[in-house]
PDB file of N, CA and C in Angstrom:
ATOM      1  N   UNK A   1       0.165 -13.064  -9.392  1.00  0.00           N
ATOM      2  CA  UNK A   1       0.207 -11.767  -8.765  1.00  0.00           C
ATOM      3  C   UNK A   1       0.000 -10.723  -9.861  1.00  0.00           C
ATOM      4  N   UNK A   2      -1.188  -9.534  -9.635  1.00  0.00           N
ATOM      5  CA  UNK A   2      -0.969  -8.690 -10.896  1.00  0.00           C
ATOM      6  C   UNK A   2      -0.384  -7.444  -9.569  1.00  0.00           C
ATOM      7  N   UNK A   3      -0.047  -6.767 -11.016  1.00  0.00           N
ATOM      8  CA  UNK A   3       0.729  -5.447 -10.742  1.00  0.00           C
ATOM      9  C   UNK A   3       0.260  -4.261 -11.314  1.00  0.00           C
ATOM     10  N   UNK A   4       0.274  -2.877 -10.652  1.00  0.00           N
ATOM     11  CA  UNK A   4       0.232  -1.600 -11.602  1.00  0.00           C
ATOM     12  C   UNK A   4       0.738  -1.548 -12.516  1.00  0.00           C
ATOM     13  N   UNK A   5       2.393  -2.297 -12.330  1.00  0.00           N
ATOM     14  CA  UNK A   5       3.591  -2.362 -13.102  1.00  0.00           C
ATOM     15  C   UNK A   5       4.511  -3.490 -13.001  1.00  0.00           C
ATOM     16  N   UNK A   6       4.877  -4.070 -13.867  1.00  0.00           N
ATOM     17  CA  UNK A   6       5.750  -4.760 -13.956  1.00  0.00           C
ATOM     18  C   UNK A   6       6.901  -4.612 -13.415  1.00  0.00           C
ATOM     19  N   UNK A   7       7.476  -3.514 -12.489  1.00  0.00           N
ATOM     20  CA  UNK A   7       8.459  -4.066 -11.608  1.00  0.00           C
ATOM     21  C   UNK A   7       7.954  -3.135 -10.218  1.00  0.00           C
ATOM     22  N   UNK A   8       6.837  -3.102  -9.868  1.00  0.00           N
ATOM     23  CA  UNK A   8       6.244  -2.501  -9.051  1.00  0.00           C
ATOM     24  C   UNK A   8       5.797  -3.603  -8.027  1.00  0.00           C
ATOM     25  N   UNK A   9       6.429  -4.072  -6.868  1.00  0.00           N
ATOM     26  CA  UNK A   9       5.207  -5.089  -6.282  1.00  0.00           C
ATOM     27  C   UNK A   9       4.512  -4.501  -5.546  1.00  0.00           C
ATOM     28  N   UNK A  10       3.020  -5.108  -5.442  1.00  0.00           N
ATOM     29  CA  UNK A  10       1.849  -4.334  -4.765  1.00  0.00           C
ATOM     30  C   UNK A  10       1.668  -4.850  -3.582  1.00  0.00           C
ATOM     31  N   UNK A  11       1.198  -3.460  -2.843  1.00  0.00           N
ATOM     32  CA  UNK A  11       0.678  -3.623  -1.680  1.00  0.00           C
ATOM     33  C   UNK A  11      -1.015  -3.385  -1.286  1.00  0.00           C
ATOM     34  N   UNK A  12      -2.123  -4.439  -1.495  1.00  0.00           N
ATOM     35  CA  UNK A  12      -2.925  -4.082  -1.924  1.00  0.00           C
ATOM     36  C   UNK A  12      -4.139  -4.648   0.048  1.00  0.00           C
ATOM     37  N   UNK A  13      -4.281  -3.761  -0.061  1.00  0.00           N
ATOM     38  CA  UNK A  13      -5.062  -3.669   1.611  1.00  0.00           C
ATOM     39  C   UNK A  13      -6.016  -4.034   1.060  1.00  0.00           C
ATOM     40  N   UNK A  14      -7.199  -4.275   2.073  1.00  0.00           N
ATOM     41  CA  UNK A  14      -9.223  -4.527   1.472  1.00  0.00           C
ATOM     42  C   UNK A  14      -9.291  -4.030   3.446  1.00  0.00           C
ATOM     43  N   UNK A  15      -9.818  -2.862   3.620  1.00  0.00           N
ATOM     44  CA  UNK A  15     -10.378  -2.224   5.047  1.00  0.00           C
ATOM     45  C   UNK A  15     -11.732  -2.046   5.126  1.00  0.00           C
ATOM     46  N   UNK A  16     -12.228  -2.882   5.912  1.00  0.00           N
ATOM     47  CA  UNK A  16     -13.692  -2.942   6.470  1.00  0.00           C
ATOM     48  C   UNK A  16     -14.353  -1.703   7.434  1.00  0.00           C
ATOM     49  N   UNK A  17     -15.281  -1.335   6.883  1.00  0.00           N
ATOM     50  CA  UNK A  17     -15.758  -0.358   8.113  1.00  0.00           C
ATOM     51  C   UNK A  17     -15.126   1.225   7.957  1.00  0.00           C
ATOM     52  N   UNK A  18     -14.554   1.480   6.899  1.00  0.00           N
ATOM     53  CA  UNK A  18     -14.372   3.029   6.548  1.00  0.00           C
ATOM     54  C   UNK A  18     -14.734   3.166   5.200  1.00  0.00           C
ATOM     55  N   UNK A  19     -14.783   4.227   4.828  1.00  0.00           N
ATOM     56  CA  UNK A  19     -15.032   4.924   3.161  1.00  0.00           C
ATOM     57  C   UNK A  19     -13.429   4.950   2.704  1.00  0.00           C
ATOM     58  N   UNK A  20     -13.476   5.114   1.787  1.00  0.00           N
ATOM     59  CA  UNK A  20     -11.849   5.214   0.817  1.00  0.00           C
ATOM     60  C   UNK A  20     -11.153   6.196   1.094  1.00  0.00           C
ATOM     61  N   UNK A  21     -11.387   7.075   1.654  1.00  0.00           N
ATOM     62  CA  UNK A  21     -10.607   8.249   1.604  1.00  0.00           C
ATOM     63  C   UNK A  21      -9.601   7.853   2.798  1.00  0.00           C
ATOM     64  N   UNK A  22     -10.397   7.255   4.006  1.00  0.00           N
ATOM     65  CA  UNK A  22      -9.684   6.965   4.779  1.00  0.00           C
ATOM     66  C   UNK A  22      -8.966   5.606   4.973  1.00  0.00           C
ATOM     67  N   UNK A  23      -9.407   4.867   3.785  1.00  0.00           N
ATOM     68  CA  UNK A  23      -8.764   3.807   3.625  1.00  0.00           C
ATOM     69  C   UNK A  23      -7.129   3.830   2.969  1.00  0.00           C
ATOM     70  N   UNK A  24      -7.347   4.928   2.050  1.00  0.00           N
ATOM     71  CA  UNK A  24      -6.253   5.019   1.189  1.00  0.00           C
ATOM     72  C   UNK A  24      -5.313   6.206   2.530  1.00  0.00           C
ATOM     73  N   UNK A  25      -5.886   6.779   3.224  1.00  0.00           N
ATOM     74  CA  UNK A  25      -4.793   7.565   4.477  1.00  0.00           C
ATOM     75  C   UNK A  25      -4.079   6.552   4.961  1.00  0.00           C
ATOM     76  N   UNK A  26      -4.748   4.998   5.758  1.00  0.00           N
ATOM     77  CA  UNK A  26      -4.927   4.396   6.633  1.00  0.00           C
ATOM     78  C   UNK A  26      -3.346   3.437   5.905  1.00  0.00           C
ATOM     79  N   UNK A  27      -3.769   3.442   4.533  1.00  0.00           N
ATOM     80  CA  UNK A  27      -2.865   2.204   3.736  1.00  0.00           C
ATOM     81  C   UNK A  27      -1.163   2.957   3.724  1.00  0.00           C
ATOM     82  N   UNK A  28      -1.909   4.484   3.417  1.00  0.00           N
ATOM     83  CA  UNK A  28      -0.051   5.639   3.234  1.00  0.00           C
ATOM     84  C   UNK A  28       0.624   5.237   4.285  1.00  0.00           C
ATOM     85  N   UNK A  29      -0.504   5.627   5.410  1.00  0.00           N
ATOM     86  CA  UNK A  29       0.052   5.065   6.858  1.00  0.00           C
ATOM     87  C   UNK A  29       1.329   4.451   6.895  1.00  0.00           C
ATOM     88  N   UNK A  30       0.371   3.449   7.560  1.00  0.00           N
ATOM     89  CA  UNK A  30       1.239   1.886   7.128  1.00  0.00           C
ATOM     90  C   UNK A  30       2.225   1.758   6.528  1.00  0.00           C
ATOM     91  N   UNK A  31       2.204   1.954   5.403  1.00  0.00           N
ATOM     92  CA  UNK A  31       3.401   2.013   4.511  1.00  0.00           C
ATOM     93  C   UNK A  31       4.655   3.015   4.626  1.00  0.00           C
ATOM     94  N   UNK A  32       4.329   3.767   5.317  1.00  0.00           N
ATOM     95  CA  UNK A  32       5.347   5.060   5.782  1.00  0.00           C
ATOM     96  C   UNK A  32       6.144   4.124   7.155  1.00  0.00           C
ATOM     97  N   UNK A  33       5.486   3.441   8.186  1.00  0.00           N
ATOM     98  CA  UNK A  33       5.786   3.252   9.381  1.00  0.00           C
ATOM     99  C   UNK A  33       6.013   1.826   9.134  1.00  0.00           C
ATOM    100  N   UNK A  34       5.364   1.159   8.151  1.00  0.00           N
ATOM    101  CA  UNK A  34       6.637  -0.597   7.921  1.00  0.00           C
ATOM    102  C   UNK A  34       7.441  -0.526   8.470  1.00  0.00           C
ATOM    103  N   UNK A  35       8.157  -1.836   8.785  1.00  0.00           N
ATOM    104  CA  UNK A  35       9.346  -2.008   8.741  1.00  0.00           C
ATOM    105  C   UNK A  35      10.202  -2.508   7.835  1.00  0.00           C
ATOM    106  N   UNK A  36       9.003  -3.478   6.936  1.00  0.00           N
ATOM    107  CA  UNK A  36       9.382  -3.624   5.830  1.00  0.00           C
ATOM    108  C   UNK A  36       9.302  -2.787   4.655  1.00  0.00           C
ATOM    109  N   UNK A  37       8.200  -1.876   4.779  1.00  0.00           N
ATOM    110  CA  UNK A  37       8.643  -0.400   3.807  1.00  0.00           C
ATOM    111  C   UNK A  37       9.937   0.269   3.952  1.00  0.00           C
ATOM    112  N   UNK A  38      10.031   0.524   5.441  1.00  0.00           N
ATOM    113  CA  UNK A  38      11.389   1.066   5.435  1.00  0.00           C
ATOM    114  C   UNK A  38      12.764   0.286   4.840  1.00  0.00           C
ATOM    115  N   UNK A  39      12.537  -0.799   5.065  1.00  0.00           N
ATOM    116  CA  UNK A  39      13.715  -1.723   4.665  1.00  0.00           C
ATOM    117  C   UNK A  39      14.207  -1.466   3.257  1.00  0.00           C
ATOM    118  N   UNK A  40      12.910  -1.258   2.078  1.00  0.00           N
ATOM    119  CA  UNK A  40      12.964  -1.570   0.523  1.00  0.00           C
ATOM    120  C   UNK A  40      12.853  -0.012   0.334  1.00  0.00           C
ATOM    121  N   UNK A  41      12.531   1.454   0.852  1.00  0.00           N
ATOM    122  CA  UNK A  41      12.460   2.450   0.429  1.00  0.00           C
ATOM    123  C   UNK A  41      13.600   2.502  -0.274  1.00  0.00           C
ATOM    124  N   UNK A  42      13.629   3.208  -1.374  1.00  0.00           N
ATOM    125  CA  UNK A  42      14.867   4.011  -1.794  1.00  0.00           C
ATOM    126  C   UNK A  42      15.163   2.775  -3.163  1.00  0.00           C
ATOM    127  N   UNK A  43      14.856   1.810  -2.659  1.00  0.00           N
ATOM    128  CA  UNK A  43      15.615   0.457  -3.922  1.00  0.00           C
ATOM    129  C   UNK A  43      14.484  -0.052  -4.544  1.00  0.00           C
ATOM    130  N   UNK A  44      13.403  -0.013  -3.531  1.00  0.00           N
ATOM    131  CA  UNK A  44      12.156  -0.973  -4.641  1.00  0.00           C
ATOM    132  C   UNK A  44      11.320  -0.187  -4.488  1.00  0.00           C
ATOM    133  N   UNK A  45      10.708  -0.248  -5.603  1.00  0.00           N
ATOM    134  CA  UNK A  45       9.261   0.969  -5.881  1.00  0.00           C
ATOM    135  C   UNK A  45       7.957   0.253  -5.465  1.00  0.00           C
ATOM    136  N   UNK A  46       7.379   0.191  -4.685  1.00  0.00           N
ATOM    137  CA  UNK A  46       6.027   0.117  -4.031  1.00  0.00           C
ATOM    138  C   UNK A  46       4.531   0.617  -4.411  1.00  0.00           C
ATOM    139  N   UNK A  47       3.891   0.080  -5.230  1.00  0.00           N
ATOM    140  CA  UNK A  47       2.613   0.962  -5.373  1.00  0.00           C
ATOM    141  C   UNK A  47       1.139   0.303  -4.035  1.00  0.00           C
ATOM    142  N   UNK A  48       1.017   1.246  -3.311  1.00  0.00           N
ATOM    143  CA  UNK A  48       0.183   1.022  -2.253  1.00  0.00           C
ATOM    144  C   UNK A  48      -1.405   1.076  -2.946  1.00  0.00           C
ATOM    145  N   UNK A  49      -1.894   0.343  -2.794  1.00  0.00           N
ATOM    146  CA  UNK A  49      -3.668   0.398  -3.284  1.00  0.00           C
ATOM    147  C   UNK A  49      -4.561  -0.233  -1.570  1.00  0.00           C
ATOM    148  N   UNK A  50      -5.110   0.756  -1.500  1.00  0.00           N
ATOM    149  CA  UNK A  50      -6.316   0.438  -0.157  1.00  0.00           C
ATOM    150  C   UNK A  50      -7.304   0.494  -1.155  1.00  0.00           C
ATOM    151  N   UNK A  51      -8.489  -0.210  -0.072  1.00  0.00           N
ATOM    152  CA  UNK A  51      -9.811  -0.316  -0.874  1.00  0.00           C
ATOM    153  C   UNK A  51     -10.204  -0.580   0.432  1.00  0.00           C
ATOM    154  N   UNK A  52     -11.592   0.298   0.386  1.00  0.00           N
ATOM    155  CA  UNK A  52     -12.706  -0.040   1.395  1.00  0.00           C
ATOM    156  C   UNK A  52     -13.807  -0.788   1.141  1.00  0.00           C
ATOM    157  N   UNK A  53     -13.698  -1.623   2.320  1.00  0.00           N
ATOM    158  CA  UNK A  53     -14.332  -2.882   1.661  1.00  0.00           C
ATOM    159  C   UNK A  53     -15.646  -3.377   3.081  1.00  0.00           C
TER     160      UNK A  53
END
């Protein structure tokens, strides 16, 4: 597994069929409305990476 950071685990999307801008909205998304984001907010640091693919 690589990382941004060493105690960062990643959340790394690949979205078909949009440009990045809306890939990287699409990924904040998500990550705002988890359930498992919500679970780890506040205790584990998350770095979100989308890529349009």
């Amino acid at each position: 597994m690589t990382t941004a950071s060493s105690d960062r685990p990643p959340c790394c999307l690949e979205l078909g069929g949009v440009d990045q801008e809306t890939a990287a909205e699409l990924g904040a998304a998500a990550h705002r409305i988890c359930p498992y984001s919500k679970a780890a907010r506040g205790n584990i640091p998350v770095t979100v990476t989308a890529v349009a693919g």
